[in-house]
Each structure stands twice: as C-alpha cells, then as structure tokens.
Protein backbone atom coordinates (compact mmCIF):
# COMPACT_ATOMS: atom_id res chain seq x y z
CA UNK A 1 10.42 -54.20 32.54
CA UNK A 2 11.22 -54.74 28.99
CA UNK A 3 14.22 -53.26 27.52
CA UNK A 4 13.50 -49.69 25.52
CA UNK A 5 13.48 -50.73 22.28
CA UNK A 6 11.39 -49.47 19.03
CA UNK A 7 8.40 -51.11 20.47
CA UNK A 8 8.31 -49.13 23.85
CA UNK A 9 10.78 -46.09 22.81
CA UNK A 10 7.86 -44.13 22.13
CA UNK A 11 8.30 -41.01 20.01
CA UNK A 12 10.39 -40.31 17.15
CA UNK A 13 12.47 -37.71 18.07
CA UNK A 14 13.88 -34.80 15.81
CA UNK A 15 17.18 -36.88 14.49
CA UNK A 16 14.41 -39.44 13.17
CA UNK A 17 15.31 -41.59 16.73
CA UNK A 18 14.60 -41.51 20.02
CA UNK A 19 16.19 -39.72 22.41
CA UNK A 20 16.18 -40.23 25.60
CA UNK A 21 17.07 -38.94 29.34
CA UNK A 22 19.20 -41.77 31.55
CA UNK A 23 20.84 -42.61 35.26
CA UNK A 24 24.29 -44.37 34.80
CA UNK A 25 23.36 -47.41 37.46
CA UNK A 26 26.59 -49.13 37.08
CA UNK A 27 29.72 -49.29 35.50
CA UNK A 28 32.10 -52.38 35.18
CA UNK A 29 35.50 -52.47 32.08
CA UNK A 30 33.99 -54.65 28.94
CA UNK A 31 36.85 -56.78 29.54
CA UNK A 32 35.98 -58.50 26.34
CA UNK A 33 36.26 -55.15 23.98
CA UNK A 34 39.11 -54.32 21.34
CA UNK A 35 39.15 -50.95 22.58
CA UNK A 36 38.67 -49.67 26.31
CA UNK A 37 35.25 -49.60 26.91
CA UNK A 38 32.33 -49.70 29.67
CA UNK A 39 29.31 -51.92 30.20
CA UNK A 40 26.97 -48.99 31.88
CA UNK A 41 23.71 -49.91 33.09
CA UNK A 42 21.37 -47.06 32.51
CA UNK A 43 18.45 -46.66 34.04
CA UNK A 44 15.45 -45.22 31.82
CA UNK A 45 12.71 -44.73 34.74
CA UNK A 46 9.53 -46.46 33.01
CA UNK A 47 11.17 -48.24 30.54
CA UNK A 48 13.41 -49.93 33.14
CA UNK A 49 17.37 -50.69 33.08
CA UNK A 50 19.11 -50.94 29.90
CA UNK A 51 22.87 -51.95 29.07
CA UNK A 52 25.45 -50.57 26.93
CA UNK A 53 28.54 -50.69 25.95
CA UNK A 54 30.35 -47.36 25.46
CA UNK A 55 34.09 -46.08 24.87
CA UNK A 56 34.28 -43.87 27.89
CA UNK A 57 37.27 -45.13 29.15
CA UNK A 58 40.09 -42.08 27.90
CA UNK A 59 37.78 -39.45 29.62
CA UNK A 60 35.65 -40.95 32.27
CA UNK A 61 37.14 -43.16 35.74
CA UNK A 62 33.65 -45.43 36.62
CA UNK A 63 32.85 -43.74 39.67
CA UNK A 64 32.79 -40.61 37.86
CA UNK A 65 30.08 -41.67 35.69
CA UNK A 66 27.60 -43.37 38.53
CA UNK A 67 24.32 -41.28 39.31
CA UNK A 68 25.44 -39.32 35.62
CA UNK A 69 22.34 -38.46 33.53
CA UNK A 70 23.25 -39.06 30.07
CA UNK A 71 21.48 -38.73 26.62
CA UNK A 72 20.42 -42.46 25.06
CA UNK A 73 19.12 -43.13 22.06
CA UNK A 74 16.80 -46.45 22.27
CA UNK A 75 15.52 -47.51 18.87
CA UNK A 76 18.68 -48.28 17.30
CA UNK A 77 18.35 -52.16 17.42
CA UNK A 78 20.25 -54.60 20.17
CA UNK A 79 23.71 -54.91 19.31
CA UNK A 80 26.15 -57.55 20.78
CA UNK A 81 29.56 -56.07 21.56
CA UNK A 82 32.91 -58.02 22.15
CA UNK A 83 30.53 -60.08 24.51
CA UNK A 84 27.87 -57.71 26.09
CA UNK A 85 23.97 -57.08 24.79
CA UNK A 86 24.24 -53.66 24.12
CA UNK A 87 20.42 -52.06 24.00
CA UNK A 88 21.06 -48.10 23.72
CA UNK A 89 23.68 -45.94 22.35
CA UNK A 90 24.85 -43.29 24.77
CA UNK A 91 25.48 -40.08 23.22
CA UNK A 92 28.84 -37.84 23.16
CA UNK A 93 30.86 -35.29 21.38
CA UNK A 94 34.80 -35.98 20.62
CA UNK A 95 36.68 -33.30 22.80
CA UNK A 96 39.36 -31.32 21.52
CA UNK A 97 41.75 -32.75 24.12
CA UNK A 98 40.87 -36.78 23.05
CA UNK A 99 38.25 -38.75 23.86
CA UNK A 100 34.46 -38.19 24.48
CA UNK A 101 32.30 -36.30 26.31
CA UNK A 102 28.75 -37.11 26.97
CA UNK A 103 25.64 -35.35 26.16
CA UNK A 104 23.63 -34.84 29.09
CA UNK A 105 20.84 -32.62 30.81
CA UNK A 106 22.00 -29.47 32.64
CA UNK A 107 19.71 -30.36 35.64
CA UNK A 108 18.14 -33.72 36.68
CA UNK A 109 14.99 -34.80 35.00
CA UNK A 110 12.90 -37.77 35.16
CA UNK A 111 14.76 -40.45 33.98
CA UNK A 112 13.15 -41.53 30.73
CA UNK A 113 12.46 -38.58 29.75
CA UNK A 114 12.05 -37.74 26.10
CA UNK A 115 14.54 -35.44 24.54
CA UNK A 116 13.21 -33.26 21.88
C-alpha cells in the first residue's frame, strides 16, 4: 500500500488538512532524536501503515500506546526526523501537568477513517 500522502489522503478536512483515524502498530525510542521521541507505526486501514516520529515519551511508556487509536493528519508532506521517514503527524494537546496528550476517538472506528 502506498503511504497516505496528498495523493491518497482523500478529503480536505475542516483545518484545510486531512484528518485522519489510526492504530498505533508499533512503537520503538527514535534513538537518533534530540529530544525523547517515538517511531510509531500507525496503521491507517486502506491506506496501509504509516511511520512517525512523535514526542510522546514524558507522557506515554510504548506499551501504553500499542492498539491506541490516535488522530493523524496525512497531507502534511514526508519529513525526515533525526534519522526516521516520518509520513503523518500525530495529533495532541500539551497537558497542564507536562507533556502531551493525544487526540483520539472515544470508541474504535475503522481505522482510516476520516475525521471531520
């Protein structure tokens, strides 16, 4: 499957990007990063498995984040960082207490799924 970027992303969605609904595969450190960080692979259903790399780390041990559904977005561009292709930015708030917390679905959906 081909990675879900503006050519298969589909949709605009109401931030003027896409927005979309993904399964946290796997999760390894980005041992190469200046700042703690994650290589997730996130799988987006149709659109197939996409990796990022995402400052989890303060809030989030790995196997606390497998089988997560978190919010994407997928038509930001590949970027590479400290080593790693990232294709998708995964979305989160800053919590009061440090850190980030991620945006996700209060039920399961379809992975893929567009968020509007």
């Amino acid at each position: 499957m081909p990675p879900a970027t503006s050519s298969t992303s589909g949709t605009e969605g109401p931030l003027g990007t896409t927005l979309r609904i993904g399964t946290i595969r796997s999760c390894r450190p980005n041992e190469g990063a200046k700042k703690p960080a994650y290589v997730l692979e996130i799988d987006l259903g149709p659109l197939g498995i996409v990796v990022s790399s995402a400052q989890l780390v303060a809030r989030h041990a790995p196997e606390d984040l497998l089988g997560r559904q978190v919010v994407v977005a997928t038509d930001l561009g590949t970027r590479t960082i400290a080593g790693v292709r990232s294709e998708v930015l995964v979305l989160g708030a800053e919590a009061a207490s440090g850190g980030i917390t991620l945006l996700g679905p209060d039920s399961e959906v379809a992975n893929g799924t567009l968020v509007h």
